[in-house]
PDB file of N, CA and C in Angstrom:
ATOM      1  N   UNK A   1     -22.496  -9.507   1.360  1.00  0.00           N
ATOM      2  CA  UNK A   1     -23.143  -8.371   1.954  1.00  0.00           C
ATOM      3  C   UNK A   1     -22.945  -7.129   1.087  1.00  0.00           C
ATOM      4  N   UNK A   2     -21.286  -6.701   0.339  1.00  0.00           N
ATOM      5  CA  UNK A   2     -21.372  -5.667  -0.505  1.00  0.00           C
ATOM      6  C   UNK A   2     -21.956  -6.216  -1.402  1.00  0.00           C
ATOM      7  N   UNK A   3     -22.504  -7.018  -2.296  1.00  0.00           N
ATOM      8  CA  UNK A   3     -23.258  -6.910  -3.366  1.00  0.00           C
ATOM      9  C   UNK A   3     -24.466  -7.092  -3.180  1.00  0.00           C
ATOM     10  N   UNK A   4     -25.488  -7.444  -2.288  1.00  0.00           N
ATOM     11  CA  UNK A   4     -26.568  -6.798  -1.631  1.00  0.00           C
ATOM     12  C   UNK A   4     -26.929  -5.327  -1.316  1.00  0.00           C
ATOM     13  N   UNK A   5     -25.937  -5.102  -0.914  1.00  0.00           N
ATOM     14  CA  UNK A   5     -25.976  -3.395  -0.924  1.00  0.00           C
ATOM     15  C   UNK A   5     -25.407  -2.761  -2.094  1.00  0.00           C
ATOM     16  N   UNK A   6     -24.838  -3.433  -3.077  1.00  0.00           N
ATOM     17  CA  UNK A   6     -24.857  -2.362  -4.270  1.00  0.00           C
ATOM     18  C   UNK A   6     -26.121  -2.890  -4.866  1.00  0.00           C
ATOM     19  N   UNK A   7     -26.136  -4.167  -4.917  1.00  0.00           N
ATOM     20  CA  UNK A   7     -28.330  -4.121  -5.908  1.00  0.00           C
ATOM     21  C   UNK A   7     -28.772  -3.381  -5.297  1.00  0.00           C
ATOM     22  N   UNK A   8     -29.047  -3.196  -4.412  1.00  0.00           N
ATOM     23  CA  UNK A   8     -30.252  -2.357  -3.561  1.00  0.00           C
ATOM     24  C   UNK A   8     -29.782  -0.817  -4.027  1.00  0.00           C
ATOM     25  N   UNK A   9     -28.998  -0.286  -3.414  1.00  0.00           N
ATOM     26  CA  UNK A   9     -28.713   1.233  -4.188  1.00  0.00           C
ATOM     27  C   UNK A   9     -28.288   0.968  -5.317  1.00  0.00           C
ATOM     28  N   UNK A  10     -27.451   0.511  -6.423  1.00  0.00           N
ATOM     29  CA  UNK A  10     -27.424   0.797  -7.596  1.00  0.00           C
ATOM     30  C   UNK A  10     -28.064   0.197  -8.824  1.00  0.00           C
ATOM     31  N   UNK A  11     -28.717  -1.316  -8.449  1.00  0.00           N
ATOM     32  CA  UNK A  11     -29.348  -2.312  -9.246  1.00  0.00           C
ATOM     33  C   UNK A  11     -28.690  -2.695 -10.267  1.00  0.00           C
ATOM     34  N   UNK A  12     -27.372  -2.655  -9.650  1.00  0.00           N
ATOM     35  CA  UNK A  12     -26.023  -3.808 -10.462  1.00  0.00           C
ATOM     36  C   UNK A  12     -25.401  -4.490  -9.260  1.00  0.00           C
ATOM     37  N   UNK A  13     -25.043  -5.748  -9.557  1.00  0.00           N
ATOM     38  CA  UNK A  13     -24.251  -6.131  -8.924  1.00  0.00           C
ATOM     39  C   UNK A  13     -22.419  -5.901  -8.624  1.00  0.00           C
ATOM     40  N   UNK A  14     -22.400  -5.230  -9.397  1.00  0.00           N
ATOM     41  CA  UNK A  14     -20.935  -4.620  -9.488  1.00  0.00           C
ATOM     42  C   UNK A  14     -21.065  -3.294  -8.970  1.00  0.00           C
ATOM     43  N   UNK A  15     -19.903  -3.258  -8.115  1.00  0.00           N
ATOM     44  CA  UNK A  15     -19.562  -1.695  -7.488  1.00  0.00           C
ATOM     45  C   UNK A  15     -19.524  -0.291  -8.140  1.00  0.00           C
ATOM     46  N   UNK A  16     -20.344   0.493  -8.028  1.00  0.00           N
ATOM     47  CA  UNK A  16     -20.144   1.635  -9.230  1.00  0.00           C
ATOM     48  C   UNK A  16     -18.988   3.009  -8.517  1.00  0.00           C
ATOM     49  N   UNK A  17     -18.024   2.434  -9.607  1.00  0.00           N
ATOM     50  CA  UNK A  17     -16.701   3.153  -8.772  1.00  0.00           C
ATOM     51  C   UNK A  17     -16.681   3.733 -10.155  1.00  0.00           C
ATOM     52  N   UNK A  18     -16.229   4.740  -9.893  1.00  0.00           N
ATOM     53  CA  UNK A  18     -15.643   6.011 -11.429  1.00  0.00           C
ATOM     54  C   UNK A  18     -14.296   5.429 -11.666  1.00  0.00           C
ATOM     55  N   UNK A  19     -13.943   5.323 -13.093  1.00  0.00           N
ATOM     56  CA  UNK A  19     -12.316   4.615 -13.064  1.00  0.00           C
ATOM     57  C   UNK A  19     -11.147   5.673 -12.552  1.00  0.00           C
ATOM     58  N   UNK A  20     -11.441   7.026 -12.443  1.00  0.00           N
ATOM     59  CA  UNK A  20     -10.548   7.719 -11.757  1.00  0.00           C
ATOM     60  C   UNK A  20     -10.172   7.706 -10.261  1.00  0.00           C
ATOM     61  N   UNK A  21     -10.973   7.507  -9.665  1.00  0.00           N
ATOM     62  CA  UNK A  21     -11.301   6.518  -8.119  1.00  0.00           C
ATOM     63  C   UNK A  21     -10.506   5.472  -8.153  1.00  0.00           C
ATOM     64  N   UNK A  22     -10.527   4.566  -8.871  1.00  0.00           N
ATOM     65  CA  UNK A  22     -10.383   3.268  -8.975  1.00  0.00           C
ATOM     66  C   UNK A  22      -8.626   3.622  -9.121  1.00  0.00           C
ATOM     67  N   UNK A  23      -8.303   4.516 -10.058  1.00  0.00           N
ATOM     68  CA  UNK A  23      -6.822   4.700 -10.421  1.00  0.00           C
ATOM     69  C   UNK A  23      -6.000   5.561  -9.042  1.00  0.00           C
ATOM     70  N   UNK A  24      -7.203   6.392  -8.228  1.00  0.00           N
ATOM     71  CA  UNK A  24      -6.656   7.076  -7.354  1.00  0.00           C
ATOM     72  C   UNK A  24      -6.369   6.296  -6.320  1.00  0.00           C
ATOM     73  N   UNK A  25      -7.135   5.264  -5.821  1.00  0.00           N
ATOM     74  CA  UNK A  25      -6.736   3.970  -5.034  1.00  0.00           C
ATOM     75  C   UNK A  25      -6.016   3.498  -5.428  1.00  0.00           C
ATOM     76  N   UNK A  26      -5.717   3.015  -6.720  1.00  0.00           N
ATOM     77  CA  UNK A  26      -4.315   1.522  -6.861  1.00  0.00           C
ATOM     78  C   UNK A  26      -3.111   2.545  -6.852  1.00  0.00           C
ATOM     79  N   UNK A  27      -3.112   4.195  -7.048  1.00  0.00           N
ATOM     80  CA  UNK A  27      -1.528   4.887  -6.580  1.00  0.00           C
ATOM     81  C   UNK A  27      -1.521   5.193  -5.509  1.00  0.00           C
ATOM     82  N   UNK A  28      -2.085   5.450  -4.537  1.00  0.00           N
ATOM     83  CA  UNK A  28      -2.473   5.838  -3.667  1.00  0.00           C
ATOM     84  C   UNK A  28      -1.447   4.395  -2.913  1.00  0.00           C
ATOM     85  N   UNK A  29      -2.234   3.393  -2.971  1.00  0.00           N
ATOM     86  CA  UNK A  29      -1.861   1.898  -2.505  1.00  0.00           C
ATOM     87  C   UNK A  29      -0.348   1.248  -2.869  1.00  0.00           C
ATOM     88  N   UNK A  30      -0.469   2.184  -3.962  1.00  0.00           N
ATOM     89  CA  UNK A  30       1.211   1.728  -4.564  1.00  0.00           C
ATOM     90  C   UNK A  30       1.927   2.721  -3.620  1.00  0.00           C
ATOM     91  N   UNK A  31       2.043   4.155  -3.491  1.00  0.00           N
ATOM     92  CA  UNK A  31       3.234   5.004  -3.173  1.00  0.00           C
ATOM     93  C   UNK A  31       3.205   4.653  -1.737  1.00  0.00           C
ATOM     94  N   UNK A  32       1.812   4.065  -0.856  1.00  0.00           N
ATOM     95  CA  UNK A  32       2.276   3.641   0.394  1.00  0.00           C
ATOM     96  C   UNK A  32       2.804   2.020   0.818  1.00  0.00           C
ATOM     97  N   UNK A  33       2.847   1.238  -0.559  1.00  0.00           N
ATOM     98  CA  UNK A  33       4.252   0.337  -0.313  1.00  0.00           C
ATOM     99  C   UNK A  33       5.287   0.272  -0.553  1.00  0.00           C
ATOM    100  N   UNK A  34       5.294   1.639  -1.335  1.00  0.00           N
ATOM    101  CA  UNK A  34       6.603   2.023  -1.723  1.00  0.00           C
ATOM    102  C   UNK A  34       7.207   2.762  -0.622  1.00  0.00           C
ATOM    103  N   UNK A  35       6.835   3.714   0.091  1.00  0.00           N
ATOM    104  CA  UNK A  35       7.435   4.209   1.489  1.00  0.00           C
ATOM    105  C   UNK A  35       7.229   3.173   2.401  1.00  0.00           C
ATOM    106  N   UNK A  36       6.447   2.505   2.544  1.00  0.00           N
ATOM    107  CA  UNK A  36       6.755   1.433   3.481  1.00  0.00           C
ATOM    108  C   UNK A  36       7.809   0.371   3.269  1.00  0.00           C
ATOM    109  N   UNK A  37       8.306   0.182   2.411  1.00  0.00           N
ATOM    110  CA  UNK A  37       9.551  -0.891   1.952  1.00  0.00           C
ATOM    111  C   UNK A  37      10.602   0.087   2.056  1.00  0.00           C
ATOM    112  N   UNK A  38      10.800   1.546   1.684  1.00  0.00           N
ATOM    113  CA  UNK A  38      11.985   2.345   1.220  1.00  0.00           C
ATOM    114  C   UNK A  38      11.860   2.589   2.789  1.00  0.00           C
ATOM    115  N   UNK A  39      11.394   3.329   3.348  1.00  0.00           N
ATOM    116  CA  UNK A  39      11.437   3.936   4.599  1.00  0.00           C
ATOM    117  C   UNK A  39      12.498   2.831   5.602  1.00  0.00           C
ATOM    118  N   UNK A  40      11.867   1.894   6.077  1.00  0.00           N
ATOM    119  CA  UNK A  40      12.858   0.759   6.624  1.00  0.00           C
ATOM    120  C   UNK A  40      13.834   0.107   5.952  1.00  0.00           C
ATOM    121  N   UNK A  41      14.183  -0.060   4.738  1.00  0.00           N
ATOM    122  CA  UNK A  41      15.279  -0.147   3.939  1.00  0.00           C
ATOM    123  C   UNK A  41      16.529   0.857   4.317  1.00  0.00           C
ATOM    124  N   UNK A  42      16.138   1.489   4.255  1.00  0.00           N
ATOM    125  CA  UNK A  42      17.071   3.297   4.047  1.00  0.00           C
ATOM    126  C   UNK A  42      17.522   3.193   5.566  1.00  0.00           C
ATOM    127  N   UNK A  43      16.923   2.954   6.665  1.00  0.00           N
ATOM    128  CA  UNK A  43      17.121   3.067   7.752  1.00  0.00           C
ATOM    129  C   UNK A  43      18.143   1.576   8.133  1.00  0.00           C
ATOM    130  N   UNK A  44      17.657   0.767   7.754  1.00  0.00           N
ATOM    131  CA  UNK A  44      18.734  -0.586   7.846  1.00  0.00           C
ATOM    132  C   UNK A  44      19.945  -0.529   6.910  1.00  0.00           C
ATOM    133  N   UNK A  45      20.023   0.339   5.965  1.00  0.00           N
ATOM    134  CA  UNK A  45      21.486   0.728   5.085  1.00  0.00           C
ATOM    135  C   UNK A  45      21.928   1.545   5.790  1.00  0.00           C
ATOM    136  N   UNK A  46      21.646   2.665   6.450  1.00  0.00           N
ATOM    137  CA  UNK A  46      22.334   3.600   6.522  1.00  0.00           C
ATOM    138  C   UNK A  46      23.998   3.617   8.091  1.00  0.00           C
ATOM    139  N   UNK A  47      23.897   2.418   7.788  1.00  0.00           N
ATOM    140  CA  UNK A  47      25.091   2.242   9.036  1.00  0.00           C
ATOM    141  C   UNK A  47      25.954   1.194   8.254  1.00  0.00           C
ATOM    142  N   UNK A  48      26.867   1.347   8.313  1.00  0.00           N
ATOM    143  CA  UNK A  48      27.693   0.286   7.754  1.00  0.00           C
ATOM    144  C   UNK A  48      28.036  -1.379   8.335  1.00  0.00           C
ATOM    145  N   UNK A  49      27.583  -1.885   7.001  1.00  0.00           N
ATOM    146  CA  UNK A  49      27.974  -3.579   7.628  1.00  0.00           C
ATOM    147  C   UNK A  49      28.846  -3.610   8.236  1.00  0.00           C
ATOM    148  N   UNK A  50      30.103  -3.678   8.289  1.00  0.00           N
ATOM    149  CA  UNK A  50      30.769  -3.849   9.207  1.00  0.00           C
ATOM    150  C   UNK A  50      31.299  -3.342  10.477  1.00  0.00           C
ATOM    151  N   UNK A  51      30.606  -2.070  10.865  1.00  0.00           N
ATOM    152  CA  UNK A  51      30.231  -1.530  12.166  1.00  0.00           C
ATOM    153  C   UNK A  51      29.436  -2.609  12.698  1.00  0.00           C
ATOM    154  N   UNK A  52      28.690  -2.632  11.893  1.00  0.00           N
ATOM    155  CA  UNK A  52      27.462  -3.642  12.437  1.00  0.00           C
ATOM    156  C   UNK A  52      27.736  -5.572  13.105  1.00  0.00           C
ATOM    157  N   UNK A  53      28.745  -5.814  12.000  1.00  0.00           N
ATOM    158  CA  UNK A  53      29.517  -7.364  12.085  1.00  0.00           C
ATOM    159  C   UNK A  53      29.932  -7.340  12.917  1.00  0.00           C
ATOM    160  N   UNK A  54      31.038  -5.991  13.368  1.00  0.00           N
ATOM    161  CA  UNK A  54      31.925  -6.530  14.109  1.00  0.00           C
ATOM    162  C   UNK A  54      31.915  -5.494  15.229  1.00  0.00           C
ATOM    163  N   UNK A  55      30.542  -5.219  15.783  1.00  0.00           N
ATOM    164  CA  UNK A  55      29.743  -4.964  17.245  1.00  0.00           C
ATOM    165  C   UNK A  55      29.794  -6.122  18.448  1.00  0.00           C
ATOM    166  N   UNK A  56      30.322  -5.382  19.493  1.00  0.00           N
ATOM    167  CA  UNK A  56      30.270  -5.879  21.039  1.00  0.00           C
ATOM    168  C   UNK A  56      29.012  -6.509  21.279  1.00  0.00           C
ATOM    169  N   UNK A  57      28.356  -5.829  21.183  1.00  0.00           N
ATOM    170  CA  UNK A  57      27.141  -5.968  21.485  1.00  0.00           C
ATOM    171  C   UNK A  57      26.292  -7.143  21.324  1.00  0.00           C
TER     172      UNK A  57
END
């Protein structure tokens, strides 16, 4: 279906993306798996293992 709709508006079959676009998406995509891995990381370190081991709970 997207390459139907790029022949039709652009009369290529390939997506006409500017490579600065293209670079602003793949960092864009990177720095939000990078806060998504660090963010819950940081939060599961920040108490000590063995508070944690040797919990009642």
């Amino acid at each position: 279906m997207l390459t139907a709709f790029s022949l039709g508006t652009t009369g290529r079959a390939t997506p006409a993306v500017t490579p600065l676009l293209y670079v602003c998406v793949v960092g864009f995509a990177g720095v939000l798996a990078l806060v998504s891995g660090a963010v819950p990381g940081r939060a599961a370190l920040r108490v000590r293992a063995v508070t944690v081991a040797t919990a009642k709970e």
